[in-house]
PDB file of N, CA and C in Angstrom:
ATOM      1  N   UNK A   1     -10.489  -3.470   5.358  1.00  0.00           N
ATOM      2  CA  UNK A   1     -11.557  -3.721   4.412  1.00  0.00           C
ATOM      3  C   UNK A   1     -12.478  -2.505   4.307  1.00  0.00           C
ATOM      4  N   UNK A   2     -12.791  -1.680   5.661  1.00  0.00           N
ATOM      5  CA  UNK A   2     -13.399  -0.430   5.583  1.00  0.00           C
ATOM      6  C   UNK A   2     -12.930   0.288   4.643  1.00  0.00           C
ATOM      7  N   UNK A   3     -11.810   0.939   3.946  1.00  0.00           N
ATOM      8  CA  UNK A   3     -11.226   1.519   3.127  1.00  0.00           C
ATOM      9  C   UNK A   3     -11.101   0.887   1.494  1.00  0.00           C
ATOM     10  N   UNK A   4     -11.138   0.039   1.126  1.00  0.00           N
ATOM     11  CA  UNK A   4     -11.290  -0.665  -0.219  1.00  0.00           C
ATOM     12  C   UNK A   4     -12.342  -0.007  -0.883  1.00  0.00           C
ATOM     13  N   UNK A   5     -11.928   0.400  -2.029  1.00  0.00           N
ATOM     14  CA  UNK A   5     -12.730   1.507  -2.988  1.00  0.00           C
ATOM     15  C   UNK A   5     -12.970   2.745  -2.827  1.00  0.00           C
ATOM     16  N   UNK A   6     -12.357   3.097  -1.615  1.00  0.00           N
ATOM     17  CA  UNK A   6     -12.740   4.099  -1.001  1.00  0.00           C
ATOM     18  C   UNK A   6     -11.630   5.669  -0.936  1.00  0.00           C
ATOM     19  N   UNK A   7     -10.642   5.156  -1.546  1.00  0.00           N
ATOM     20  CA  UNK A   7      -9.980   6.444  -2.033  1.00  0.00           C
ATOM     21  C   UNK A   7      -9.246   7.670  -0.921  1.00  0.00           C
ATOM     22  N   UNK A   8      -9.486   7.139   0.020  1.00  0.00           N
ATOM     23  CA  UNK A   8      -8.889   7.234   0.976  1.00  0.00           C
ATOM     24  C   UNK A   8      -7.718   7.417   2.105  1.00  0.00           C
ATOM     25  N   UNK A   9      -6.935   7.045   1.201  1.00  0.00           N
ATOM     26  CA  UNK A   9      -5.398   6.181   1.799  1.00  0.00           C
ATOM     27  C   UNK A   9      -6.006   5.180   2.821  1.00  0.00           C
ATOM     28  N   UNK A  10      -4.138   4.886   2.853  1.00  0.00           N
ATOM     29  CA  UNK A  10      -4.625   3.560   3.558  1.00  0.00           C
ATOM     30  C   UNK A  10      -4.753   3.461   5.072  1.00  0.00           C
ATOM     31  N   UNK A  11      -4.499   2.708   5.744  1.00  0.00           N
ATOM     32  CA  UNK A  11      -4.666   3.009   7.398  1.00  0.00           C
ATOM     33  C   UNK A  11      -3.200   3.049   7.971  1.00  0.00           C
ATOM     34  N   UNK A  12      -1.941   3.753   7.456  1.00  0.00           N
ATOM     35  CA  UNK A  12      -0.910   3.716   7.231  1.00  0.00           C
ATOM     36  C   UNK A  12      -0.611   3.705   8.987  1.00  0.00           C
ATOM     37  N   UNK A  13      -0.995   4.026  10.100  1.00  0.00           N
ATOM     38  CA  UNK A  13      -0.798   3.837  11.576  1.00  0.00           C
ATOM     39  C   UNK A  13      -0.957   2.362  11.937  1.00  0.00           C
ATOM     40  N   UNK A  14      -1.847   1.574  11.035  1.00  0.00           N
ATOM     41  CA  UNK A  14      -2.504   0.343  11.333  1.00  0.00           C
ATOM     42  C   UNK A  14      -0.796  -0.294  10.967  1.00  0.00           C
ATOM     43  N   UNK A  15      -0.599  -0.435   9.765  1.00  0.00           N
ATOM     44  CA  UNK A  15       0.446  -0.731   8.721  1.00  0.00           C
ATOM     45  C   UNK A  15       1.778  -0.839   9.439  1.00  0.00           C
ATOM     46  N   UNK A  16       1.997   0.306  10.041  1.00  0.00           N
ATOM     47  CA  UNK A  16       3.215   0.845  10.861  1.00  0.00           C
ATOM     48  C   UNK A  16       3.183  -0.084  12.190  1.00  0.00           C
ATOM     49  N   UNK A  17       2.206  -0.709  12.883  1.00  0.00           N
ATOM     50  CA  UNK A  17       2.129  -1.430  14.295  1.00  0.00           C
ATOM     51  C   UNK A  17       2.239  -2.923  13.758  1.00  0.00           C
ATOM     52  N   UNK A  18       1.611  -3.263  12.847  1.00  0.00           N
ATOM     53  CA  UNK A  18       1.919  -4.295  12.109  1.00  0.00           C
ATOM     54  C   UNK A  18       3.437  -4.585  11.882  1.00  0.00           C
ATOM     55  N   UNK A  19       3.666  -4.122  11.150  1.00  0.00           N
ATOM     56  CA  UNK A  19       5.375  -4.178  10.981  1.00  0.00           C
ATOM     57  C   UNK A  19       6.173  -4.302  11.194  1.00  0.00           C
ATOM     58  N   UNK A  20       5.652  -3.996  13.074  1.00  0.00           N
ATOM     59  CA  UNK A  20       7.011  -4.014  14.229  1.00  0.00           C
ATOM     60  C   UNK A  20       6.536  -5.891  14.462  1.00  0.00           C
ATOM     61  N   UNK A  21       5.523  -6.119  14.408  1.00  0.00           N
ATOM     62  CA  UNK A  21       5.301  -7.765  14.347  1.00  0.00           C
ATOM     63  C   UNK A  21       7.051  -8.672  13.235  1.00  0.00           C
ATOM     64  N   UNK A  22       7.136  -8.205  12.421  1.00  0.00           N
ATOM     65  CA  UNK A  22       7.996  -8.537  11.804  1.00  0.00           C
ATOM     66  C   UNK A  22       9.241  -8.461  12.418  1.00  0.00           C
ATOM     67  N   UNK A  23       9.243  -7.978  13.221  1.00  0.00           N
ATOM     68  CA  UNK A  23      10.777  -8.478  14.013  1.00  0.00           C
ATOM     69  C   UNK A  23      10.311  -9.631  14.767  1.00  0.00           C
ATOM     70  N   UNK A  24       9.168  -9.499  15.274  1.00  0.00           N
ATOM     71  CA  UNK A  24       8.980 -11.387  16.228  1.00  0.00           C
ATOM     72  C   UNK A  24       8.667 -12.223  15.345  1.00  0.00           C
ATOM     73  N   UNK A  25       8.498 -12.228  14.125  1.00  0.00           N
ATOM     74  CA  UNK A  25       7.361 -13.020  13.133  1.00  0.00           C
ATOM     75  C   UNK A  25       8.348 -12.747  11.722  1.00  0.00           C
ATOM     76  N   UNK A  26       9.247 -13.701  11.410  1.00  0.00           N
ATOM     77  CA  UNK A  26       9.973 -12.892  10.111  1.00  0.00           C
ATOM     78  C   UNK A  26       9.254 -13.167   9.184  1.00  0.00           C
ATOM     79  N   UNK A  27       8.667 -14.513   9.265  1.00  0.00           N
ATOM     80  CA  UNK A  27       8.326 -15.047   8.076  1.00  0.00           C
ATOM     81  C   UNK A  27       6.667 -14.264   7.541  1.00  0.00           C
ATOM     82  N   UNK A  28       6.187 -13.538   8.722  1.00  0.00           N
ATOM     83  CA  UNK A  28       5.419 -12.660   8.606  1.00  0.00           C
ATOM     84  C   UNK A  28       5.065 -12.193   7.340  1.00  0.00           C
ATOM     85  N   UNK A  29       4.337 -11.952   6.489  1.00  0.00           N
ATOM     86  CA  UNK A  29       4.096 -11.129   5.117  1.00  0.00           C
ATOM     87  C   UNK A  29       3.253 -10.021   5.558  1.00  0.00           C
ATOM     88  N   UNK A  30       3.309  -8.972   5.032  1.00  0.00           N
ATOM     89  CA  UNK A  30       2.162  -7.767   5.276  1.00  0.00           C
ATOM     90  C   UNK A  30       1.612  -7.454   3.925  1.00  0.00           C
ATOM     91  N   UNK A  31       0.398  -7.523   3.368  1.00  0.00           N
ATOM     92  CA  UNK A  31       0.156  -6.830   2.258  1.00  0.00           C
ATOM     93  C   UNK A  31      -0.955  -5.770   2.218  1.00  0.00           C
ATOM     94  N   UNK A  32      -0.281  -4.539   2.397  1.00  0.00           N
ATOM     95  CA  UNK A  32      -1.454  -3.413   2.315  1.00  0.00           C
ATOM     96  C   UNK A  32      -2.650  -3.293   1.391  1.00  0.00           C
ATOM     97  N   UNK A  33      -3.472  -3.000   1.782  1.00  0.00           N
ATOM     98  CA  UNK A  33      -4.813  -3.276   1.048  1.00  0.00           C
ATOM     99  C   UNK A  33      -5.918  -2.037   1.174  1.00  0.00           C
ATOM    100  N   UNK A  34      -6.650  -1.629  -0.007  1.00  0.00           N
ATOM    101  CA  UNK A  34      -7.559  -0.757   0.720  1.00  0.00           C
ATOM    102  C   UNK A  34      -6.850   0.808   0.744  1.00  0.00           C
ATOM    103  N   UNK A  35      -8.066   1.840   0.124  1.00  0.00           N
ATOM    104  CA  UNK A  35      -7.420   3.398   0.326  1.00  0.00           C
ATOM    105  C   UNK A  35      -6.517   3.774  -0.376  1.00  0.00           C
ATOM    106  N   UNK A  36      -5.929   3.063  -1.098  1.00  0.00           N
ATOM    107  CA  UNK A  36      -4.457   3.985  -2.125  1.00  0.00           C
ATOM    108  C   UNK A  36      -5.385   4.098  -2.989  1.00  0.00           C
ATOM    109  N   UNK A  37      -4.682   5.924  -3.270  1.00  0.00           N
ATOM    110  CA  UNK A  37      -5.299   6.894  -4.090  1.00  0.00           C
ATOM    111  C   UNK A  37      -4.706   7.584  -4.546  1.00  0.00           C
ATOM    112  N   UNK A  38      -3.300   6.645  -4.575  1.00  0.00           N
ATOM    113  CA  UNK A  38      -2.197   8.020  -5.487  1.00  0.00           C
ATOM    114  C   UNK A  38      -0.889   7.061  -5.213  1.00  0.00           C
ATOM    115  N   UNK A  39       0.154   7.963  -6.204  1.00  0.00           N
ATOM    116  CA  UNK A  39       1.568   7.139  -6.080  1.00  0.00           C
ATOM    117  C   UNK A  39       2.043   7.504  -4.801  1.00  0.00           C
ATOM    118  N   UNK A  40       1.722   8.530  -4.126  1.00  0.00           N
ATOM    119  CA  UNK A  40       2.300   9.027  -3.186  1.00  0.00           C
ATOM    120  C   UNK A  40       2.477   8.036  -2.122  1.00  0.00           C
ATOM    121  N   UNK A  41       0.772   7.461  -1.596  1.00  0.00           N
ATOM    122  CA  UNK A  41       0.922   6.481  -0.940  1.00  0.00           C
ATOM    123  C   UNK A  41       1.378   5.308  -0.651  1.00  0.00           C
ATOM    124  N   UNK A  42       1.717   5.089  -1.999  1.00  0.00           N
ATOM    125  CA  UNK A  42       2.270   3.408  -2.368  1.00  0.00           C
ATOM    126  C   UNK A  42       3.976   3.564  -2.178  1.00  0.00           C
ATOM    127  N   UNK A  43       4.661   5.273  -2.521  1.00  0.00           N
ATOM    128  CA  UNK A  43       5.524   5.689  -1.925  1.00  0.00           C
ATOM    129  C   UNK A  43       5.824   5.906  -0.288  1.00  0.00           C
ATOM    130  N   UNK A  44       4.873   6.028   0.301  1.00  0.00           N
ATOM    131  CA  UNK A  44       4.850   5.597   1.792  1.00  0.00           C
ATOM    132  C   UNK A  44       4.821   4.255   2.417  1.00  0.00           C
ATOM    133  N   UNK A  45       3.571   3.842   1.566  1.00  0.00           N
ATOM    134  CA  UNK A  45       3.978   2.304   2.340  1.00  0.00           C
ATOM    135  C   UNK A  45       5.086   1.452   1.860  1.00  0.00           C
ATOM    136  N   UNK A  46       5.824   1.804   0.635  1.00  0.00           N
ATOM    137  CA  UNK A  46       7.222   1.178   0.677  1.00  0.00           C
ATOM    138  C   UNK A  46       8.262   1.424   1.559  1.00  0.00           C
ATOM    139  N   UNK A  47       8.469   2.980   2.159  1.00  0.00           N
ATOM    140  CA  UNK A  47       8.879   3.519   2.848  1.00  0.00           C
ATOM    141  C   UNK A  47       8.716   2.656   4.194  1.00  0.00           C
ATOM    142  N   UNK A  48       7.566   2.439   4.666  1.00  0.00           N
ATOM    143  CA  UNK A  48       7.235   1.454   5.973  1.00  0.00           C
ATOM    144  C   UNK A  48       7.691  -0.012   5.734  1.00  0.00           C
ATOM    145  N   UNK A  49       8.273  -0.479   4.487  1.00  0.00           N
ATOM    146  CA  UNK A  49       8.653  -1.730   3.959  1.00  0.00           C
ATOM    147  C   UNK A  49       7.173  -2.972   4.070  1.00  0.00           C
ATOM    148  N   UNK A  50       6.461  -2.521   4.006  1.00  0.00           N
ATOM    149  CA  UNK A  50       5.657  -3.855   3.734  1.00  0.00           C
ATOM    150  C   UNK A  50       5.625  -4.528   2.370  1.00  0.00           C
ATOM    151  N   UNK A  51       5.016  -5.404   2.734  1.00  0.00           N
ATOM    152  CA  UNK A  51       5.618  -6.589   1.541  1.00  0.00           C
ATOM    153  C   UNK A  51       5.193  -5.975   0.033  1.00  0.00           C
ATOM    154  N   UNK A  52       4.109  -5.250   0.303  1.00  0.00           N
ATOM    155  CA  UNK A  52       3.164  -5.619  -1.148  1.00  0.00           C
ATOM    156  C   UNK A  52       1.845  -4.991  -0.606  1.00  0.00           C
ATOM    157  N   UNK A  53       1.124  -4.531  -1.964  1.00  0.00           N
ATOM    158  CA  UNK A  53       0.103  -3.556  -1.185  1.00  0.00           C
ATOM    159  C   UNK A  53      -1.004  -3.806  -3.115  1.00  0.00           C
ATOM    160  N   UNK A  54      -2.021  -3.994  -2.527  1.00  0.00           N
ATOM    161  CA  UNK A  54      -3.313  -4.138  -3.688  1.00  0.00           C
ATOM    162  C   UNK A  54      -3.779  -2.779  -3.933  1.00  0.00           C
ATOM    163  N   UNK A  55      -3.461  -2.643  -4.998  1.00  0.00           N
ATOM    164  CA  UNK A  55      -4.199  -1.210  -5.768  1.00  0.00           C
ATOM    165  C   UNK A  55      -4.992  -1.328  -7.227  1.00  0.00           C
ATOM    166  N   UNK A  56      -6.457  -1.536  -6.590  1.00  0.00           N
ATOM    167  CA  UNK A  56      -7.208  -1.454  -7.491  1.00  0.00           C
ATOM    168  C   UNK A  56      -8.109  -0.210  -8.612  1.00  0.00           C
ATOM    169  N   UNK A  57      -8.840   0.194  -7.395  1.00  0.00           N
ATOM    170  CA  UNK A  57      -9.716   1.728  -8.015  1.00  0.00           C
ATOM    171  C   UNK A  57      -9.087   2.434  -8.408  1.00  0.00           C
ATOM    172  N   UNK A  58      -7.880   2.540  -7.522  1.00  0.00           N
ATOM    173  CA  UNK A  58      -6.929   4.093  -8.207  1.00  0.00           C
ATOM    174  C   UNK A  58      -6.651   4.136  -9.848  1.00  0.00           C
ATOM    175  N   UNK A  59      -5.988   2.400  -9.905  1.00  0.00           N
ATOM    176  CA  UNK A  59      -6.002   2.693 -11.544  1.00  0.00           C
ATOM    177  C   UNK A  59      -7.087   2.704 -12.081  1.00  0.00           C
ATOM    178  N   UNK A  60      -7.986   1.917 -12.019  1.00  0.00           N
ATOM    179  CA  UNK A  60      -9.036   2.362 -12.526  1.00  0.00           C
ATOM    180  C   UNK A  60      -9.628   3.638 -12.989  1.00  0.00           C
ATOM    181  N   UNK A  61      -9.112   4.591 -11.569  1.00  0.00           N
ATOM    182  CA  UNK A  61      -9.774   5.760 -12.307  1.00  0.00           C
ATOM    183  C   UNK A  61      -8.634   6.783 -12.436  1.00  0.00           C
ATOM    184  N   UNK A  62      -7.733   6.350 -13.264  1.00  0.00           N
ATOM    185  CA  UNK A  62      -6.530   6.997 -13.745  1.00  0.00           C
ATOM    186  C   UNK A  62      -6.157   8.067 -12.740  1.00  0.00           C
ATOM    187  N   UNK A  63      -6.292   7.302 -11.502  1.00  0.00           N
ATOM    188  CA  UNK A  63      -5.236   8.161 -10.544  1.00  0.00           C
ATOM    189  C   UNK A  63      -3.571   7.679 -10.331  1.00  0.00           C
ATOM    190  N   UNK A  64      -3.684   6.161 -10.511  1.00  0.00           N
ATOM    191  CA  UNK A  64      -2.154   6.016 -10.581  1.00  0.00           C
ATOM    192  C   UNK A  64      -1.803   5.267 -11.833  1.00  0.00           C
ATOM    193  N   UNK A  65      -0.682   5.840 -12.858  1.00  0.00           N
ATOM    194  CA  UNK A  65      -1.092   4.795 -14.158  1.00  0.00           C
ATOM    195  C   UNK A  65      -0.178   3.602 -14.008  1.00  0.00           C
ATOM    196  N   UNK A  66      -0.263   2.895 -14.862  1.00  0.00           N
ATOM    197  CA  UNK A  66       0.505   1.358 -15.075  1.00  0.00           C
ATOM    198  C   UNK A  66       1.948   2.017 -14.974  1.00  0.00           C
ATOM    199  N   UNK A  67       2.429   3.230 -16.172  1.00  0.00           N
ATOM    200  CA  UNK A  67       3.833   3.192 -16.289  1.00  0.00           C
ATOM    201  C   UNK A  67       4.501   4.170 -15.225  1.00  0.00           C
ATOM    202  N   UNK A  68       3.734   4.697 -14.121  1.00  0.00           N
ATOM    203  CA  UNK A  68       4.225   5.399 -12.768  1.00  0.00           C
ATOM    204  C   UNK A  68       4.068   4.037 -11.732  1.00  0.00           C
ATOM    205  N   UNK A  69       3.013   3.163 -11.752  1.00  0.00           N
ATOM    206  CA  UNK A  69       3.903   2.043 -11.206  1.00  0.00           C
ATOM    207  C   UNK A  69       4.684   1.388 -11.577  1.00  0.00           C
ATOM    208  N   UNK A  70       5.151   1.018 -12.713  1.00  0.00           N
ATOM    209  CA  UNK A  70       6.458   0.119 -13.365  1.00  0.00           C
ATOM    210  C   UNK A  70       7.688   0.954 -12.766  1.00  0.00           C
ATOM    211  N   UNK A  71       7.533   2.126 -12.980  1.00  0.00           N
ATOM    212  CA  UNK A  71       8.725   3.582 -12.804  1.00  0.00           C
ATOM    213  C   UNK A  71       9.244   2.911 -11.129  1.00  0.00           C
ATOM    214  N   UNK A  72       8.227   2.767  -9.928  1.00  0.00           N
ATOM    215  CA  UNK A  72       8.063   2.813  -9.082  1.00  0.00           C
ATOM    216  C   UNK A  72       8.893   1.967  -8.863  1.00  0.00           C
ATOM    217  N   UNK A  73       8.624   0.182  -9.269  1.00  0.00           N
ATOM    218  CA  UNK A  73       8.835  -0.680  -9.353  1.00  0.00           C
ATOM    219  C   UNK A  73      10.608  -1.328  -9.721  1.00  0.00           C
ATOM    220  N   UNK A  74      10.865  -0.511 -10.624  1.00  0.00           N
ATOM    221  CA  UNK A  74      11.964  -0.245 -11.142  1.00  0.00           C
ATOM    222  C   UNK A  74      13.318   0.058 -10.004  1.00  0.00           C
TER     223      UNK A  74
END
């Protein structure tokens, strides 16, 4: 929550310890939140496989657009 709006990235070490929970916990969901400030990152935390990750400000301030996430998505 410290990181939300904040442009930051995300707490991608936090993300990564989390994750290993998902081998004891399948049904586990992770959804990154907070600090993405670019496609790059949202390219990392897919990379770490979490479920799903909230990106608000960035689009907002045309740091990541709608059709580089659809691309992403794709």
């Amino acid at each position: 929550v410290s990181k939300d709006g904040m442009l930051s990235g995300p707490s991608f070490e936090l993300y990564e310890d989390l994750i290993k929970l998902k081998k004891k916990f399948p049904s586990f969901y992770l959804i990154a939140s907070g600090g993405v400030e670019c496609i790059e990152d949202l390219e990392r935390l897919k990379k770490l496989k979490v479920d799903g990750c909230i990106v608000g400000k960035a689009i907002y301030e045309n740091r990541i657009s709608l059709s580089a996430l659809k691309e992403m998505l794709c």
